[in-house]
PDB file of N, CA and C in Angstrom:
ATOM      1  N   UNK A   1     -13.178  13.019-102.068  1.00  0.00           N
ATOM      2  CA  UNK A   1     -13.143  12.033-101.014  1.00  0.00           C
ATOM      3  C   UNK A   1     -14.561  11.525-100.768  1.00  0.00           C
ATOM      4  N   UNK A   2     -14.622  10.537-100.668  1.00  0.00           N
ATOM      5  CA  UNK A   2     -16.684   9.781-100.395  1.00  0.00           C
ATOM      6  C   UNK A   2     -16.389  10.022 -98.558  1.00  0.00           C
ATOM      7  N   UNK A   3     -17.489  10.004 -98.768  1.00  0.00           N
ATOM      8  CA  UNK A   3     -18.118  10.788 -97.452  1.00  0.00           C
ATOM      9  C   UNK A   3     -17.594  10.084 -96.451  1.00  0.00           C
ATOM     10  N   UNK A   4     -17.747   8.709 -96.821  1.00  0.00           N
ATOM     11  CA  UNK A   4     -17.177   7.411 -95.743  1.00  0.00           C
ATOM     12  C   UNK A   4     -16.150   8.042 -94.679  1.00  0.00           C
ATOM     13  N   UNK A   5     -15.622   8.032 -95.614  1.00  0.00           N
ATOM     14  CA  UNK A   5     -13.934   8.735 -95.250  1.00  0.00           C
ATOM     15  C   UNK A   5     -14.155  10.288 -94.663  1.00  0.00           C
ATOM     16  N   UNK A   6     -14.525  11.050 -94.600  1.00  0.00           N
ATOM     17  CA  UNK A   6     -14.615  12.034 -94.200  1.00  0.00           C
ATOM     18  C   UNK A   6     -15.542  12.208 -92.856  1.00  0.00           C
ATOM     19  N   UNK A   7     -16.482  11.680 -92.579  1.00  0.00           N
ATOM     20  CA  UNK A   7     -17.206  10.819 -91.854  1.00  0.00           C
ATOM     21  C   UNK A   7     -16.186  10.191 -90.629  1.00  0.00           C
ATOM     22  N   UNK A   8     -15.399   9.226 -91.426  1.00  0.00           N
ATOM     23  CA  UNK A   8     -14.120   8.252 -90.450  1.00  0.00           C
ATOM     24  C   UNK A   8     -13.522   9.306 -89.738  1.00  0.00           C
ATOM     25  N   UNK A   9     -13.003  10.366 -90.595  1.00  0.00           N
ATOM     26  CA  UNK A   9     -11.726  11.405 -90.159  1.00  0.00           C
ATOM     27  C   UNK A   9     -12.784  11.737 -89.180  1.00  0.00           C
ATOM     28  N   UNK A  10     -13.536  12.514 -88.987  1.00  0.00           N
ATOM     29  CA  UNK A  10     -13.712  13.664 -88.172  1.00  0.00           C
ATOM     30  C   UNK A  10     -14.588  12.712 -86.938  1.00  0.00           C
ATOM     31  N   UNK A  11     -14.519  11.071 -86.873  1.00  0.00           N
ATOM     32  CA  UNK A  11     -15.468  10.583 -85.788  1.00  0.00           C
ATOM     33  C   UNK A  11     -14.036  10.431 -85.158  1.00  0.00           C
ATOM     34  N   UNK A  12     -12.757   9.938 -85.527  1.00  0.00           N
ATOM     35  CA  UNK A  12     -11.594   9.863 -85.040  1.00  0.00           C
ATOM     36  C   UNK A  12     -10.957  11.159 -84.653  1.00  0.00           C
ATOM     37  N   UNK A  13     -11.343  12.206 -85.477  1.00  0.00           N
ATOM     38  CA  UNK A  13     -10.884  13.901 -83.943  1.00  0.00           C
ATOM     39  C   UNK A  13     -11.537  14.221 -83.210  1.00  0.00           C
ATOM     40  N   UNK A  14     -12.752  13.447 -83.310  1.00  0.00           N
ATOM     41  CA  UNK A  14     -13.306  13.699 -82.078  1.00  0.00           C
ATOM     42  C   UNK A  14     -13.242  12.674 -80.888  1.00  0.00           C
ATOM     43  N   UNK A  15     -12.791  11.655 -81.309  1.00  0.00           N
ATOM     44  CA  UNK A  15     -12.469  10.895 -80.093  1.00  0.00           C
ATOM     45  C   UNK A  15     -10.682  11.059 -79.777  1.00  0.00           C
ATOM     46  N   UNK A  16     -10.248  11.657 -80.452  1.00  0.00           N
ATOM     47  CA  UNK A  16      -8.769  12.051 -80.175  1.00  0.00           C
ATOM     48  C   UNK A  16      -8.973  13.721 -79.206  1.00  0.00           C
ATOM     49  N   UNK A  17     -10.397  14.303 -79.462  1.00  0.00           N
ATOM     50  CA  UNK A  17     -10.293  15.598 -78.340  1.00  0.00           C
ATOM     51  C   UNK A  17     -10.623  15.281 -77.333  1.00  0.00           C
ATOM     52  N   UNK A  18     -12.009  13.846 -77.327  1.00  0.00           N
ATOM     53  CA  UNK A  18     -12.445  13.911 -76.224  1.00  0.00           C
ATOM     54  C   UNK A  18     -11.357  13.310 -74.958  1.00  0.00           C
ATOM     55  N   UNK A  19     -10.572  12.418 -76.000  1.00  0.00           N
ATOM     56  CA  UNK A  19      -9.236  11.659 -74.697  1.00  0.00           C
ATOM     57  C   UNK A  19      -8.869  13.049 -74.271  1.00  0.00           C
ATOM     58  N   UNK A  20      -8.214  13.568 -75.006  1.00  0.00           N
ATOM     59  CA  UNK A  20      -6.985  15.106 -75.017  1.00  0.00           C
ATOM     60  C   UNK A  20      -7.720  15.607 -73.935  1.00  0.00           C
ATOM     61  N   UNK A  21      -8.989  16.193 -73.740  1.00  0.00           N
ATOM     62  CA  UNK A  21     -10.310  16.928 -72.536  1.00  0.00           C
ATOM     63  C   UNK A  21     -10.470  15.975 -71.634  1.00  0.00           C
ATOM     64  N   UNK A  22     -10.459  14.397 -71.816  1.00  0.00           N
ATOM     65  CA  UNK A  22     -10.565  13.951 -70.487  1.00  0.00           C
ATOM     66  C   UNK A  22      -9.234  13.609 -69.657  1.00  0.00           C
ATOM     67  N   UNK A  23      -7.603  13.495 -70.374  1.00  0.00           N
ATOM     68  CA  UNK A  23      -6.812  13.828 -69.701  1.00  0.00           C
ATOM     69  C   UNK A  23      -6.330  15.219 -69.118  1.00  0.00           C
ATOM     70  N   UNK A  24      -6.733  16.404 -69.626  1.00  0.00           N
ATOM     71  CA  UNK A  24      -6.897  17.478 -69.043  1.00  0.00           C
ATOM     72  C   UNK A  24      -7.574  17.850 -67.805  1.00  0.00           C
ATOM     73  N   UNK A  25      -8.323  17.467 -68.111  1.00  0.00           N
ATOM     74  CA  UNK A  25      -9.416  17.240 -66.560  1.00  0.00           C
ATOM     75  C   UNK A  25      -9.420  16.588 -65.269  1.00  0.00           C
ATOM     76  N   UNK A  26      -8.543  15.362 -66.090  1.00  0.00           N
ATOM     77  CA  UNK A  26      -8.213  14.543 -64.956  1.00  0.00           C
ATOM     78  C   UNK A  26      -6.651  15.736 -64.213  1.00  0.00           C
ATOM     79  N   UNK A  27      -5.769  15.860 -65.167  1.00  0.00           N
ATOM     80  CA  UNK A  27      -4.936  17.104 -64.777  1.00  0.00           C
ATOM     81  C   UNK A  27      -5.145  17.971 -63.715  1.00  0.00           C
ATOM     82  N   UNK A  28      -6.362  19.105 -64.090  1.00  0.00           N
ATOM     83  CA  UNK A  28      -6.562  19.843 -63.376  1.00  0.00           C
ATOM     84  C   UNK A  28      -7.384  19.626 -62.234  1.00  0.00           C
ATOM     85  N   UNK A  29      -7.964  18.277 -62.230  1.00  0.00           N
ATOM     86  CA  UNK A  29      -8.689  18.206 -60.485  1.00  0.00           C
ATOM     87  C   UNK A  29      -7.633  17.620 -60.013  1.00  0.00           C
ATOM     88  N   UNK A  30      -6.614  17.285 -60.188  1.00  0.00           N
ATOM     89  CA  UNK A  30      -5.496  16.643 -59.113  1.00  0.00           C
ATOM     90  C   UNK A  30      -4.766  18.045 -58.599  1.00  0.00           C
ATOM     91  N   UNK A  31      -4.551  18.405 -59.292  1.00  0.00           N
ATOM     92  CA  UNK A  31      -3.846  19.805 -59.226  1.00  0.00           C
ATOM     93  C   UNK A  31      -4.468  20.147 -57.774  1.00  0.00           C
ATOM     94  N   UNK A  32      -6.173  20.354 -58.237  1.00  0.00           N
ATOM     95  CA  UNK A  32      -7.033  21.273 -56.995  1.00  0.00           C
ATOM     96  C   UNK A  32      -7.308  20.382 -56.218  1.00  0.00           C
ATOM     97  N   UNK A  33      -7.060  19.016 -56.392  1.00  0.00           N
ATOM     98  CA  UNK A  33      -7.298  18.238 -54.822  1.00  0.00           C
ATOM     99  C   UNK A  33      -6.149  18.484 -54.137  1.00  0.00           C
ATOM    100  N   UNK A  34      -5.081  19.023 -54.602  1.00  0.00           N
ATOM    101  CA  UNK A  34      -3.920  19.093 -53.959  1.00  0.00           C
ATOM    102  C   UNK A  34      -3.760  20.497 -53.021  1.00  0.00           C
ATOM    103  N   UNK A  35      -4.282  20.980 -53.822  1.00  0.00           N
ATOM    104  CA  UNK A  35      -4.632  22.346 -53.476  1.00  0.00           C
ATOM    105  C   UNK A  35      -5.668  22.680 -52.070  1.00  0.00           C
ATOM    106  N   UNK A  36      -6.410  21.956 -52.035  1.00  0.00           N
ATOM    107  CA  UNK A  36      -7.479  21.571 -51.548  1.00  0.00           C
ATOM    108  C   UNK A  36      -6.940  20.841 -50.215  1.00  0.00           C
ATOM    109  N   UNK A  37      -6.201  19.824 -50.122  1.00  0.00           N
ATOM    110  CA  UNK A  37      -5.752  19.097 -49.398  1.00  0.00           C
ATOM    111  C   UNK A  37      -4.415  20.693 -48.433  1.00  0.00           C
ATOM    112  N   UNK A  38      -3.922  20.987 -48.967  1.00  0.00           N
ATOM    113  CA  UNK A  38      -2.873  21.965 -48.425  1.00  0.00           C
ATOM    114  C   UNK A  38      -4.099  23.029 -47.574  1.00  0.00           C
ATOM    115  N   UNK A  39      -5.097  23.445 -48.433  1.00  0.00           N
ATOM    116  CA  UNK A  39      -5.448  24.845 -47.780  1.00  0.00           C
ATOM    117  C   UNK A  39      -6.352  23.965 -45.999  1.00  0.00           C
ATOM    118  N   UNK A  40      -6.356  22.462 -46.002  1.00  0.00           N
ATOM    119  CA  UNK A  40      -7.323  21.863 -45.062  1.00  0.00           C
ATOM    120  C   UNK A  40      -6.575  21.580 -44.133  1.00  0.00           C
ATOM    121  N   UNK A  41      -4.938  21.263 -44.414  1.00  0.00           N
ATOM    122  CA  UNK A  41      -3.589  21.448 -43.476  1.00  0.00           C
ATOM    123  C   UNK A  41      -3.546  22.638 -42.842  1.00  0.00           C
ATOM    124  N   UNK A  42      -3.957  23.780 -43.621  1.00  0.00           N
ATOM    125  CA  UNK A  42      -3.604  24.752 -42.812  1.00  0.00           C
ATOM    126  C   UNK A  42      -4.305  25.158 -41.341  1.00  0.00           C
ATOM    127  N   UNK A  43      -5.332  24.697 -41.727  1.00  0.00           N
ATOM    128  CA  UNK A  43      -6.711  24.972 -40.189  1.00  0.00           C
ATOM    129  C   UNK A  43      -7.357  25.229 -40.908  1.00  0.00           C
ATOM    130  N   UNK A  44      -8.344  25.972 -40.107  1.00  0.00           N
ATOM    131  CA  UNK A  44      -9.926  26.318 -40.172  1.00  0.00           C
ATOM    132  C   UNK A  44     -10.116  27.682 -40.839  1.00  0.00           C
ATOM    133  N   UNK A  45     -10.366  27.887 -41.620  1.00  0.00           N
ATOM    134  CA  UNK A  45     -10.711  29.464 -42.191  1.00  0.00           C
ATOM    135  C   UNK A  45     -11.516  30.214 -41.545  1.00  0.00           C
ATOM    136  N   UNK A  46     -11.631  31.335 -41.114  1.00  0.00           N
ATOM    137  CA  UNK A  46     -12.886  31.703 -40.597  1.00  0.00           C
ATOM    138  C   UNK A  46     -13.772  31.931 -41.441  1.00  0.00           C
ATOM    139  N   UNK A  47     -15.147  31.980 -40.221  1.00  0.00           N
ATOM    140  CA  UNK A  47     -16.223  32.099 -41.176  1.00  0.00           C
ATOM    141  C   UNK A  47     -16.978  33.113 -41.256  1.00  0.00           C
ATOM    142  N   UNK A  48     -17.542  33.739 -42.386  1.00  0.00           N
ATOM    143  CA  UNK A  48     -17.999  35.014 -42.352  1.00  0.00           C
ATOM    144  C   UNK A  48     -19.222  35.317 -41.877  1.00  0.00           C
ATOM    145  N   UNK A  49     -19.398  36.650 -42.032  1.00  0.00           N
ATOM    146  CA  UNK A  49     -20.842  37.378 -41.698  1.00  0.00           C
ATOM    147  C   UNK A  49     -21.072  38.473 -42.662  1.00  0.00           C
ATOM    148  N   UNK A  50     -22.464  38.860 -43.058  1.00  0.00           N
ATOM    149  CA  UNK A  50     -22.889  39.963 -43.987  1.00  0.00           C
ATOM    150  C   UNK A  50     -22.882  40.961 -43.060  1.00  0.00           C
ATOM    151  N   UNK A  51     -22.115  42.175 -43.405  1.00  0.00           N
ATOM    152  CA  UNK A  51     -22.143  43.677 -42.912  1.00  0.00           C
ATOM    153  C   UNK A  51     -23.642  44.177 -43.204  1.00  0.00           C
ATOM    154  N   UNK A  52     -24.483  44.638 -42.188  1.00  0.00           N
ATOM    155  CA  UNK A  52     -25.302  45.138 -42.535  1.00  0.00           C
ATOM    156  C   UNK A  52     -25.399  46.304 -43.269  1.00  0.00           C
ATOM    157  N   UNK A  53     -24.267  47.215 -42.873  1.00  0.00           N
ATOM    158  CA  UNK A  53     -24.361  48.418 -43.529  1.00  0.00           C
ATOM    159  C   UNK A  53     -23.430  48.161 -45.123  1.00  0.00           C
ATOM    160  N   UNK A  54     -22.954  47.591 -45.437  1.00  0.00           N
ATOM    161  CA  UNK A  54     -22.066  47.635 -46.651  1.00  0.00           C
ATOM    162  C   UNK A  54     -23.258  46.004 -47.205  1.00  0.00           C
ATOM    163  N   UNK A  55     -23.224  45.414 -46.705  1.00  0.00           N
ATOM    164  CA  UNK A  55     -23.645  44.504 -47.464  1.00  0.00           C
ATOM    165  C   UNK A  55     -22.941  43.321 -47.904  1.00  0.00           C
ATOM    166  N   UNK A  56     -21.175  43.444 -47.764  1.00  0.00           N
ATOM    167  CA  UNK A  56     -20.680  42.472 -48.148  1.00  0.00           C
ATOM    168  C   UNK A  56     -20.569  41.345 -46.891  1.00  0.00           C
ATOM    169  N   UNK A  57     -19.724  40.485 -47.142  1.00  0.00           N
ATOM    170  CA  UNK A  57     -19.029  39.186 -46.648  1.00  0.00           C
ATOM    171  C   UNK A  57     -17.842  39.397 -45.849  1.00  0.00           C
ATOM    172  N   UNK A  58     -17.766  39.428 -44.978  1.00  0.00           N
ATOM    173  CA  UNK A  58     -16.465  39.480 -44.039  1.00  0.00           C
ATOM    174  C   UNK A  58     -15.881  38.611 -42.981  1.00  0.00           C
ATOM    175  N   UNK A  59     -14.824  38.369 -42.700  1.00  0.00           N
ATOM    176  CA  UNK A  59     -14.847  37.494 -41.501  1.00  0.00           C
ATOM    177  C   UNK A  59     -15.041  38.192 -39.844  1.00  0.00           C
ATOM    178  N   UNK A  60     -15.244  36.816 -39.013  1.00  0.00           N
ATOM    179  CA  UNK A  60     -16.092  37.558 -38.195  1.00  0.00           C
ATOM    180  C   UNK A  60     -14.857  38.148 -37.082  1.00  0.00           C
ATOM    181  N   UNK A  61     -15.247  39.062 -36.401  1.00  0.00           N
ATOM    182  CA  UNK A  61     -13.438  39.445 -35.424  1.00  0.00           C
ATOM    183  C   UNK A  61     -13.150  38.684 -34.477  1.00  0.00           C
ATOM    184  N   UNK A  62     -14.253  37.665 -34.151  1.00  0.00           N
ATOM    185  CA  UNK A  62     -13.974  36.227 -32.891  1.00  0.00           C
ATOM    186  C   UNK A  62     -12.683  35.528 -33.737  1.00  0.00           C
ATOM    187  N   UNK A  63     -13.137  35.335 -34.600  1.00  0.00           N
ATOM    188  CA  UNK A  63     -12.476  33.854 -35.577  1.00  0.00           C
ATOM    189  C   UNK A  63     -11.252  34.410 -36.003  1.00  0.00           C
ATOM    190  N   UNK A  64     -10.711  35.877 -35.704  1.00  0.00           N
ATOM    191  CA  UNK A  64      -9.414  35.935 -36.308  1.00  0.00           C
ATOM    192  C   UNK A  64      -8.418  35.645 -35.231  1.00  0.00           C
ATOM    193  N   UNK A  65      -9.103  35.416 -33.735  1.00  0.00           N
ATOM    194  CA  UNK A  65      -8.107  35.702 -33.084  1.00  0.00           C
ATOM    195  C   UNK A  65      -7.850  34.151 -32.301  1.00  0.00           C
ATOM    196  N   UNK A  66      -8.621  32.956 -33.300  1.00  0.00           N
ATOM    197  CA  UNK A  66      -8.456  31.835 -32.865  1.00  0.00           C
ATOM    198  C   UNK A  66      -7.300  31.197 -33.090  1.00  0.00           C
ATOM    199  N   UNK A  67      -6.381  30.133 -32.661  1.00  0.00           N
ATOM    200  CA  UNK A  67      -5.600  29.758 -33.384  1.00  0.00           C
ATOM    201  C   UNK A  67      -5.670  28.855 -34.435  1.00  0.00           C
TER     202      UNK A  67
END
């Protein structure tokens, strides 16, 4: 096969992955705007604080008892 052609093929799978990856993408952020949109229906999350003694992330005990 001359290169031409081989050259052609593989500039055409790559613009056949990059569609395939940019309809995927477009896919999965609708998905998470949706997602996104539901968890902002629900209310307010609380917000955390670092445990001094453990160190992690927790929520704070005001914010659980908000509505």
């Amino acid at each position: 096969m001359p290169p031409v052609i081989i050259a052609a093929l593989g500039a055409l799978g790559a613009a056949a992955l990059v569609k395939l990856l940019a309809r995927e993408s477009r896919r999965v952020n609708e998905e998470l705007g949706a997602l996104r949109r539901d968890a902002q229906d629900e209310g307010e999350r609380p917000t955390l604080h670092r445990d001094p003694q453990t160190g992690t992330f927790r929520p704070r005990a005001d914010d659980r008892a908000r509505p």
